[in-house]
C-alpha atoms as a PDB file:
ATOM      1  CA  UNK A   1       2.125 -17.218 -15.604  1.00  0.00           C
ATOM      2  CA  UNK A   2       1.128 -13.837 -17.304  1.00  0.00           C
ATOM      3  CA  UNK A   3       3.964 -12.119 -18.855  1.00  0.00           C
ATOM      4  CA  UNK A   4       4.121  -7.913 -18.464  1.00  0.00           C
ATOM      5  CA  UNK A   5       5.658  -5.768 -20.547  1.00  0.00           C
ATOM      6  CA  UNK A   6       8.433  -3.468 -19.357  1.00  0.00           C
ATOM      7  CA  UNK A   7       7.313  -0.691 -17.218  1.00  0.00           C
ATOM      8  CA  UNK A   8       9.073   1.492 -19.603  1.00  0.00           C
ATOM      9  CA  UNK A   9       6.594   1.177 -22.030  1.00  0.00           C
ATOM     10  CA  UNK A  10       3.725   2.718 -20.031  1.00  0.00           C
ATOM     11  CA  UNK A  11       1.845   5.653 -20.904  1.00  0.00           C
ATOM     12  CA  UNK A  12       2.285   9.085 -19.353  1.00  0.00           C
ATOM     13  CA  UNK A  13      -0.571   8.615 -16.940  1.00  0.00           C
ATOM     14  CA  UNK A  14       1.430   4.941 -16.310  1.00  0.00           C
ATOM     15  CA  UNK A  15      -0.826   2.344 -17.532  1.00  0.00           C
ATOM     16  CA  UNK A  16       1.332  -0.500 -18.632  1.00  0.00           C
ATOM     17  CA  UNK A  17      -1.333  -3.294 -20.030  1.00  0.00           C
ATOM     18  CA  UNK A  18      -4.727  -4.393 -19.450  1.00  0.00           C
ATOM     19  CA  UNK A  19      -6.174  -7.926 -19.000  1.00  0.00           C
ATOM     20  CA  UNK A  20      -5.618 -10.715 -17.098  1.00  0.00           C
ATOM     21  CA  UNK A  21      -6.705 -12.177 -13.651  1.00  0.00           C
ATOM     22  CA  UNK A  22      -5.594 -11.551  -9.460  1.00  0.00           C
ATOM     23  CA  UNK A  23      -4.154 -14.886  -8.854  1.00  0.00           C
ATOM     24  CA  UNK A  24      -1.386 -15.555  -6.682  1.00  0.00           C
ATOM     25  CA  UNK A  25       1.086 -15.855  -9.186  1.00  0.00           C
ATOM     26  CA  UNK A  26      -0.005 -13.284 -11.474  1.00  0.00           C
ATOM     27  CA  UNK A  27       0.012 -10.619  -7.955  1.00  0.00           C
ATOM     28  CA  UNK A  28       3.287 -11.685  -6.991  1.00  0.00           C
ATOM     29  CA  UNK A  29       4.819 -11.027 -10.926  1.00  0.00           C
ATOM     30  CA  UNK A  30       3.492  -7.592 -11.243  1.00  0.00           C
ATOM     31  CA  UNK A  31       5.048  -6.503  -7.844  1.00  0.00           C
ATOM     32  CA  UNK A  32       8.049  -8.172  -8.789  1.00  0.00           C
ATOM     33  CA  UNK A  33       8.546  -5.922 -11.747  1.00  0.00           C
ATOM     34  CA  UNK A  34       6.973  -2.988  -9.975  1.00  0.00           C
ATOM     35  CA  UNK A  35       3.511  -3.301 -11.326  1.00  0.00           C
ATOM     36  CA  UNK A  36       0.260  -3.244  -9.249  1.00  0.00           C
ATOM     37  CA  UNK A  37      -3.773  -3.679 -10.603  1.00  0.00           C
ATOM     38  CA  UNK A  38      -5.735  -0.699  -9.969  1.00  0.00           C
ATOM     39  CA  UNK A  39      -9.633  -0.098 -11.684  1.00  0.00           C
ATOM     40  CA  UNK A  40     -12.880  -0.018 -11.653  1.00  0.00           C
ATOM     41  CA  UNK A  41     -16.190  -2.160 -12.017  1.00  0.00           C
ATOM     42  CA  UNK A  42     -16.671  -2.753 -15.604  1.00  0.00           C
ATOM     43  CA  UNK A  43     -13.280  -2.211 -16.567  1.00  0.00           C
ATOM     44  CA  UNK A  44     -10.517  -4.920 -17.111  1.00  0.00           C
ATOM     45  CA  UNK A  45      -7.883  -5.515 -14.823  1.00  0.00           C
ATOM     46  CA  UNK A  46      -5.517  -2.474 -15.422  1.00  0.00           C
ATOM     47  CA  UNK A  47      -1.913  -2.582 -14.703  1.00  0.00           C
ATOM     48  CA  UNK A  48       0.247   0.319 -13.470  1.00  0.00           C
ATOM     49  CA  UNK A  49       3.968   1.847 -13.072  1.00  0.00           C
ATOM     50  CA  UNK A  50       3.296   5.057 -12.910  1.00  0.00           C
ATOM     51  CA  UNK A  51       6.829   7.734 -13.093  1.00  0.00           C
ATOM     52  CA  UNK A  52       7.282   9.127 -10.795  1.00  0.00           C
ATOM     53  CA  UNK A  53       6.459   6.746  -8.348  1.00  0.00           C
ATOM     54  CA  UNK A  54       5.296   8.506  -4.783  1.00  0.00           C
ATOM     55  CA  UNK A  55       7.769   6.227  -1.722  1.00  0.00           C
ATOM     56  CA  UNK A  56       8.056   6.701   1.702  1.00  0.00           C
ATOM     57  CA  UNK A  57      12.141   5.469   3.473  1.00  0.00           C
ATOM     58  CA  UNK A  58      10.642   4.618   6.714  1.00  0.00           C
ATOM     59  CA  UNK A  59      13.672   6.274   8.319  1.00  0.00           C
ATOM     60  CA  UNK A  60      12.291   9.721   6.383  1.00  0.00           C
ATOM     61  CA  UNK A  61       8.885   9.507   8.230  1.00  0.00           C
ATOM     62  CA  UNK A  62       7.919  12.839   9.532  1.00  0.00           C
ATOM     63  CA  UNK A  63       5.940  12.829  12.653  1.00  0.00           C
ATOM     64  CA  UNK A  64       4.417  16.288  13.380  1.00  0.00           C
ATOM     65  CA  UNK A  65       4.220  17.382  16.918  1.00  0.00           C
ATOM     66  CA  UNK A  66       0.630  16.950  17.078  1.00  0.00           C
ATOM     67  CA  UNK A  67       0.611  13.376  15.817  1.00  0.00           C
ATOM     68  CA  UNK A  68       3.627  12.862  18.323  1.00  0.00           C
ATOM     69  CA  UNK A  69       1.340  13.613  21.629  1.00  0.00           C
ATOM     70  CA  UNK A  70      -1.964  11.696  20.135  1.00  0.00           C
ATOM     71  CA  UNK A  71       0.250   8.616  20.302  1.00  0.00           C
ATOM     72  CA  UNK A  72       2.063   9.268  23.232  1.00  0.00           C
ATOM     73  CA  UNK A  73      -1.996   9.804  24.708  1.00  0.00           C
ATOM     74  CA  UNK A  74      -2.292   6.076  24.637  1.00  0.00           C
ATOM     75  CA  UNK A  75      -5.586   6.712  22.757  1.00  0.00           C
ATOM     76  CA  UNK A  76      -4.899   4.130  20.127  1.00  0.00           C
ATOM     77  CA  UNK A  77      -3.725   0.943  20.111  1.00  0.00           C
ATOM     78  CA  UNK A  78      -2.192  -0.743  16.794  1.00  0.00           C
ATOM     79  CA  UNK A  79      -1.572  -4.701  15.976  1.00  0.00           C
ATOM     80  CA  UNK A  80      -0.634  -6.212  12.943  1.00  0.00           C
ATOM     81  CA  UNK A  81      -2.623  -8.663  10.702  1.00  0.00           C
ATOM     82  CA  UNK A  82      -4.922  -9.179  13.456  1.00  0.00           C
ATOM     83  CA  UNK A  83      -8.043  -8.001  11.202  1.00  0.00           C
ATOM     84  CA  UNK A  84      -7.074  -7.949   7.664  1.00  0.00           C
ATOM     85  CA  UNK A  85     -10.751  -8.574   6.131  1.00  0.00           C
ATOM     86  CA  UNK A  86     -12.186  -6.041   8.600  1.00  0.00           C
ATOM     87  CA  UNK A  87      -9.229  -3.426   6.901  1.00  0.00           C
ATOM     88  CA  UNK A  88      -9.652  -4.352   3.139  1.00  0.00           C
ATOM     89  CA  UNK A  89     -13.124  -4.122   3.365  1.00  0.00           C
ATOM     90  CA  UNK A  90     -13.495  -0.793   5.457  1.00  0.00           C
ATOM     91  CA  UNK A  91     -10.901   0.668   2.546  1.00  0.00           C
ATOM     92  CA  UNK A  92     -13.869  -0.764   0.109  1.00  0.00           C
ATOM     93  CA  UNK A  93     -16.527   1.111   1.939  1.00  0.00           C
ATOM     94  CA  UNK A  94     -15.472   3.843   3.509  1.00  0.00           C
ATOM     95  CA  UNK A  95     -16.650   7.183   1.858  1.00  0.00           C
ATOM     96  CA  UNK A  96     -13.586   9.365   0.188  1.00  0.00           C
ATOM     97  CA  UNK A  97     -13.853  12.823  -0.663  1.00  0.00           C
ATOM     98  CA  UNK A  98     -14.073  13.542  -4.259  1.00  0.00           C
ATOM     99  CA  UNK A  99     -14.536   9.715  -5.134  1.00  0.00           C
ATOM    100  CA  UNK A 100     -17.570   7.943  -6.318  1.00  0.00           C
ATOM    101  CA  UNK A 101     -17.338   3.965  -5.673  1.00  0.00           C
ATOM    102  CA  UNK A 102     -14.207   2.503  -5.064  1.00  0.00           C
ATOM    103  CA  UNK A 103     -11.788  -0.074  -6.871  1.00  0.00           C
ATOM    104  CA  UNK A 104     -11.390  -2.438  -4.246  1.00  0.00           C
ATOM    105  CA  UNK A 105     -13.875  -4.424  -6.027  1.00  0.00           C
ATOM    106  CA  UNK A 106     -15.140  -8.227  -4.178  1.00  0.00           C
ATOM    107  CA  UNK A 107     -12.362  -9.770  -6.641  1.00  0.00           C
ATOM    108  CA  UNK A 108      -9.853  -7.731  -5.288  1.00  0.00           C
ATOM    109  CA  UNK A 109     -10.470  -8.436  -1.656  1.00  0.00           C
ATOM    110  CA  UNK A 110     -10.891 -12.104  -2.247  1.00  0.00           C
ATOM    111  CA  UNK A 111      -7.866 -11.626  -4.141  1.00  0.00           C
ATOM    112  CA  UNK A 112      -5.976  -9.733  -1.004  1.00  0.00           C
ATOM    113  CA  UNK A 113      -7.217 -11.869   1.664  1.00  0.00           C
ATOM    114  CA  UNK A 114      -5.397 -14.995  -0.747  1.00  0.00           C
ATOM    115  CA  UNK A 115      -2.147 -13.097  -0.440  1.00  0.00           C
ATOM    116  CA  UNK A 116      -2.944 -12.511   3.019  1.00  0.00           C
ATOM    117  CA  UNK A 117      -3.845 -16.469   3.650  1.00  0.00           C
ATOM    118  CA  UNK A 118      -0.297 -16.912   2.204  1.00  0.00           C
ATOM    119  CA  UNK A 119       1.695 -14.765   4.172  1.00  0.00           C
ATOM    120  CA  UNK A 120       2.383 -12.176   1.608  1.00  0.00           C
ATOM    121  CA  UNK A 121      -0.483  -9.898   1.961  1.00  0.00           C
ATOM    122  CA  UNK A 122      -0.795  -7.561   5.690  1.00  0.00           C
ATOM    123  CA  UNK A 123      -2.678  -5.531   7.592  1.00  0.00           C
ATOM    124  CA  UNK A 124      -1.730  -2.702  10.469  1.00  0.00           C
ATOM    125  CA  UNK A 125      -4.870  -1.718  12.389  1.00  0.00           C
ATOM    126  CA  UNK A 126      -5.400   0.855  14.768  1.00  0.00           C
ATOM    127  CA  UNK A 127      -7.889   0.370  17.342  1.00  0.00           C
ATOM    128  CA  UNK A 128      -9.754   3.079  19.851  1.00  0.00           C
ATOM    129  CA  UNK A 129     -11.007   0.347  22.391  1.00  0.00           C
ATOM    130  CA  UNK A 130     -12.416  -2.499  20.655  1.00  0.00           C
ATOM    131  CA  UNK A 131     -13.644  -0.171  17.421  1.00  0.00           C
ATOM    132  CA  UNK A 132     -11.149  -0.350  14.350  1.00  0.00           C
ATOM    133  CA  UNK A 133     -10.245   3.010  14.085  1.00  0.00           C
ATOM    134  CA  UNK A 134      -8.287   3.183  11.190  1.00  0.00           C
ATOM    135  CA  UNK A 135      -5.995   1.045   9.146  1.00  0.00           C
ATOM    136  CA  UNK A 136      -3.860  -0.331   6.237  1.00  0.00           C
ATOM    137  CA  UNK A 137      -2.731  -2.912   3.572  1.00  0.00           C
ATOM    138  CA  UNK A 138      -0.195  -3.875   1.516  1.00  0.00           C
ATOM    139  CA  UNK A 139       2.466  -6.254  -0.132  1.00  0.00           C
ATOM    140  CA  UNK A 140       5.865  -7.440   1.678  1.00  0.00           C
ATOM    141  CA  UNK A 141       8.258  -8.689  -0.697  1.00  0.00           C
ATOM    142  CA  UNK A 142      11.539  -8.707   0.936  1.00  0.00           C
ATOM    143  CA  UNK A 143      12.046  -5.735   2.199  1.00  0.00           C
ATOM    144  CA  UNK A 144       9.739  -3.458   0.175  1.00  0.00           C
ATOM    145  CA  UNK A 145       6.111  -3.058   1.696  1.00  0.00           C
ATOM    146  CA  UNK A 146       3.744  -2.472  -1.748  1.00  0.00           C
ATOM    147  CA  UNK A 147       1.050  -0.174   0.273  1.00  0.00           C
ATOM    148  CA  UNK A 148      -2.507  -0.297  -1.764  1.00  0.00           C
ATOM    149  CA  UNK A 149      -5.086   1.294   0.451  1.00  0.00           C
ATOM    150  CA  UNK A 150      -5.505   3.151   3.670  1.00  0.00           C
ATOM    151  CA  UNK A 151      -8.550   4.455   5.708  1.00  0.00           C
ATOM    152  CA  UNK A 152      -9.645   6.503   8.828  1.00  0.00           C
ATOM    153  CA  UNK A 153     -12.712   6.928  10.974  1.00  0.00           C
ATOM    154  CA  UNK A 154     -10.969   8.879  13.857  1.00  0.00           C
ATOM    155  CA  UNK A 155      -8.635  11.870  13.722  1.00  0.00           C
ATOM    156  CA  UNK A 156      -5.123  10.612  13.042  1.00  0.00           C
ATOM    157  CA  UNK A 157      -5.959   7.158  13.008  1.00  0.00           C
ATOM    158  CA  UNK A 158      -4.441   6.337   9.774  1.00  0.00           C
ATOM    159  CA  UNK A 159      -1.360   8.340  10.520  1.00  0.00           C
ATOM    160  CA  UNK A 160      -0.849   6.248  13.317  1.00  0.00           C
ATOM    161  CA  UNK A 161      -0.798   3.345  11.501  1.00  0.00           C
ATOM    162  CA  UNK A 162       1.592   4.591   9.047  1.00  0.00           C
ATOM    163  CA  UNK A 163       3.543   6.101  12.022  1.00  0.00           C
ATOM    164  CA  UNK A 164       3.710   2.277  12.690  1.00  0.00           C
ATOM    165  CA  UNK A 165       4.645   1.108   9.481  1.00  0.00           C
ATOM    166  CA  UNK A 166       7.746   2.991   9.521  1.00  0.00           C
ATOM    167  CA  UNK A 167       8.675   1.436  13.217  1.00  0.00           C
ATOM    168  CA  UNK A 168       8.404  -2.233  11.426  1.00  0.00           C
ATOM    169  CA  UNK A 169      10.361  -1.054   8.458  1.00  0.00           C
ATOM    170  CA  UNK A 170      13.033   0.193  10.264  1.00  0.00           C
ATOM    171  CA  UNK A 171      13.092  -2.725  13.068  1.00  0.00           C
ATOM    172  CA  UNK A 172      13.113  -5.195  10.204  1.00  0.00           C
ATOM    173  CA  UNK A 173      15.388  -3.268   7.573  1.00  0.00           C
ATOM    174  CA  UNK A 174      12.859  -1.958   4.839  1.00  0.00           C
ATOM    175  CA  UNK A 175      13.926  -0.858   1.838  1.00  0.00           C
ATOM    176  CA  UNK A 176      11.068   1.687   0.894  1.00  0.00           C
ATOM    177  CA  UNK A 177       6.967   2.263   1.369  1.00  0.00           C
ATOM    178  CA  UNK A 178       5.870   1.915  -2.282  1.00  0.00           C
ATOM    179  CA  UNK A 179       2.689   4.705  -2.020  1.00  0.00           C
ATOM    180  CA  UNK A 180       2.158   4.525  -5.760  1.00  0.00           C
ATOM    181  CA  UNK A 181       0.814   8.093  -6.568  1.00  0.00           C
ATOM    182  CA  UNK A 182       1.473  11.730  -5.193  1.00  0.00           C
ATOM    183  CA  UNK A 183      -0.807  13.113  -2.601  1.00  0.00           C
ATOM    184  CA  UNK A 184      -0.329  16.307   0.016  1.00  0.00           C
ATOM    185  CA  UNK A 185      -1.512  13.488   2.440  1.00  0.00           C
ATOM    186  CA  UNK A 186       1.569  11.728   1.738  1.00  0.00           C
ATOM    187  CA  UNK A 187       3.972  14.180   1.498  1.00  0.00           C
ATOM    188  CA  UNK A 188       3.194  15.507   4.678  1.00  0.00           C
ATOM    189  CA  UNK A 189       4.144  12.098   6.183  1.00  0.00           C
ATOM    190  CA  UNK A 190       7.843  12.477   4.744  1.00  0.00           C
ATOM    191  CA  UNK A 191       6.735  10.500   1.359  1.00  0.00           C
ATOM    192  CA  UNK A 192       8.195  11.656  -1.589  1.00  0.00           C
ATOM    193  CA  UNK A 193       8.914  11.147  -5.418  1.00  0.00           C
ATOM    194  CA  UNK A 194      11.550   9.337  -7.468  1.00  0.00           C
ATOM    195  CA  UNK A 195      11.842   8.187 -11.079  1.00  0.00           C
ATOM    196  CA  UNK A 196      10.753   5.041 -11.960  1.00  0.00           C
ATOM    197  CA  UNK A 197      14.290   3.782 -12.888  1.00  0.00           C
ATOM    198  CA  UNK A 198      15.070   4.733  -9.655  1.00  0.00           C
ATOM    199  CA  UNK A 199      11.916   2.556  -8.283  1.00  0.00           C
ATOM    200  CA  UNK A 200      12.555  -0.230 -10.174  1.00  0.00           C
ATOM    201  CA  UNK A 201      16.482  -0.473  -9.391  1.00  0.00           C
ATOM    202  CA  UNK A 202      15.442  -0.809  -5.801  1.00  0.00           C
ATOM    203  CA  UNK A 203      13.177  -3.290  -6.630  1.00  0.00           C
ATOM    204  CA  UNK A 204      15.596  -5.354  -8.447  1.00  0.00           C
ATOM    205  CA  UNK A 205      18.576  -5.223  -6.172  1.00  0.00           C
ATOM    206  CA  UNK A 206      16.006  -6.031  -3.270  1.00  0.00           C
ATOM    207  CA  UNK A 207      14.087  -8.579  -4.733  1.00  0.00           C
ATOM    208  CA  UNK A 208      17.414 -10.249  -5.879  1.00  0.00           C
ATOM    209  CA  UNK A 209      18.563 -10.919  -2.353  1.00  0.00           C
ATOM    210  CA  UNK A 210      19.135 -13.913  -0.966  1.00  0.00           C
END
C-alpha cells in the first residue's frame, strides 16, 4: 500500500505528493487521511489536502425558496446508485464554464465505478422522466461522504440532488459533505470553510469508530 505524507506538508495551493496509481487500496488510504487525486491528462496522479477545506453539515443545508417549490413541483425524481456510470461519465463530458477538458479521465472512472462495484463509491441521480437530469458522486467512509464531481442539464437539477444528499446524511447521521474547494455555488447551498486541522480531526475521530 502507498504511503502519503502528512497533509501538513502540502503546498499553499494543497498539493501533497504526486505519483502513484487509483487502486482500491491506494483510494481508500488517501481518503482516510483526507487526501483525494485530482489532474489532468498527461500529468501524474496528483494528490490533494487543500486548507481550507470547503464542507457542507448536512443539517446546515440552505434550501432557497425557489429550490423549495421546484421540488415540492414533483418535477424531479431522485434515486440513489441506480446509474452510477451514466453520472461519472456525464461529470466527464459535460461542458463547464471556464474549463477546457476535464480530469475525470477513463482511469478515473474505471477507477470510481471499482469503488462503486465495492460498495464504497455512490451515486444520487436526479431524473426529469426517464432523462438523467442531473447528478452526483462521491466517497462514504463512515459517516463522511468525500463528494468529487457534480453536474446539471436542467435548472436546479444538481441542487436537488445535493438537497438530497443532505436528507441521507442526516437520516443516517453524517458527519460532514467533504466539497474540497470554495465555490459561490457551494456556499450558496450552506457549504462553508474550515481549517484543515479542523478537517482532518473529524476525519480521525470518525473514521476511528467502531
Amino acid at each position: 500500500m502507498i504511503a502519503f505524507p502528512d497533509p501538513s506538508l502540502a503546498d499553499e495551493q494543497g498539493l501533497l505528493a504526486a505519483g502513484g496509481n487509483l487502486e482500491p487500496d491506494t483510494l481508500l488510504a488517501a481518503y482516510a487521511k483526507g487526501i483525494f487525486p485530482w489532474y489532468a491528462e498527461g500529468q501524474p496522479v496528483l494528490w490533494w489536502s487543500p486548507d481550507p477545506r470547503m464542507v457542507l453539515f448536512p443539517d446546515e443545508f440552505h434550501c432557497s425558496k425557489r429550490l423549495g417549490r421546484r421540488m415540492r413541483q414533483g418535477l424531479y425524481s431522485v434515486s440513489f446508485d441506480e446509474a452510477f456510470g451514466d453520472v461519472i461519465q456525464t461529470c466527464a463530458d459535460i461542458p463547464r464554464r471556464g474549463e477546457d477538458g476535464t480530469w475525470i479521465l477513463p482511469e478515473m472512472i474505471e477507477a470510481y465505478k471499482r469503488l462503486y462495484q465495492l460498495g464504497v463509491a455512490h451515486s444520487v441521480e436526479v431524473w426529469e422522466g426517464d432523462t438523467l437530469a442531473g447528478g452526483l458522486y462521491g466517497v462514504l467512509q463512515k459517516r463522511i461522504f468525500f463528494a468529487e464531481s457534480m453536474f446539471s442539464r436542467k435548472i436546479d437539477a444538481s441542487k436537488c440532488a445535493i438537497a438530497s444528499l443532505c436528507e441521507r446524511g442526516l437520516r443516517d447521521g453524517w458527519t460532514l459533505i467533504d466539497c474540497q474547494f470554495y465555490t459561490d455555488h457551494l456556499h450558496s447551498l450552506g457549504a462553508r470553510e474550515i481549517s484543515r486541522s479542523d478537517f482532518l480531526q473529524y476525519v480521525s475521530i470518525d473514521l476511528n469508530k467502531p
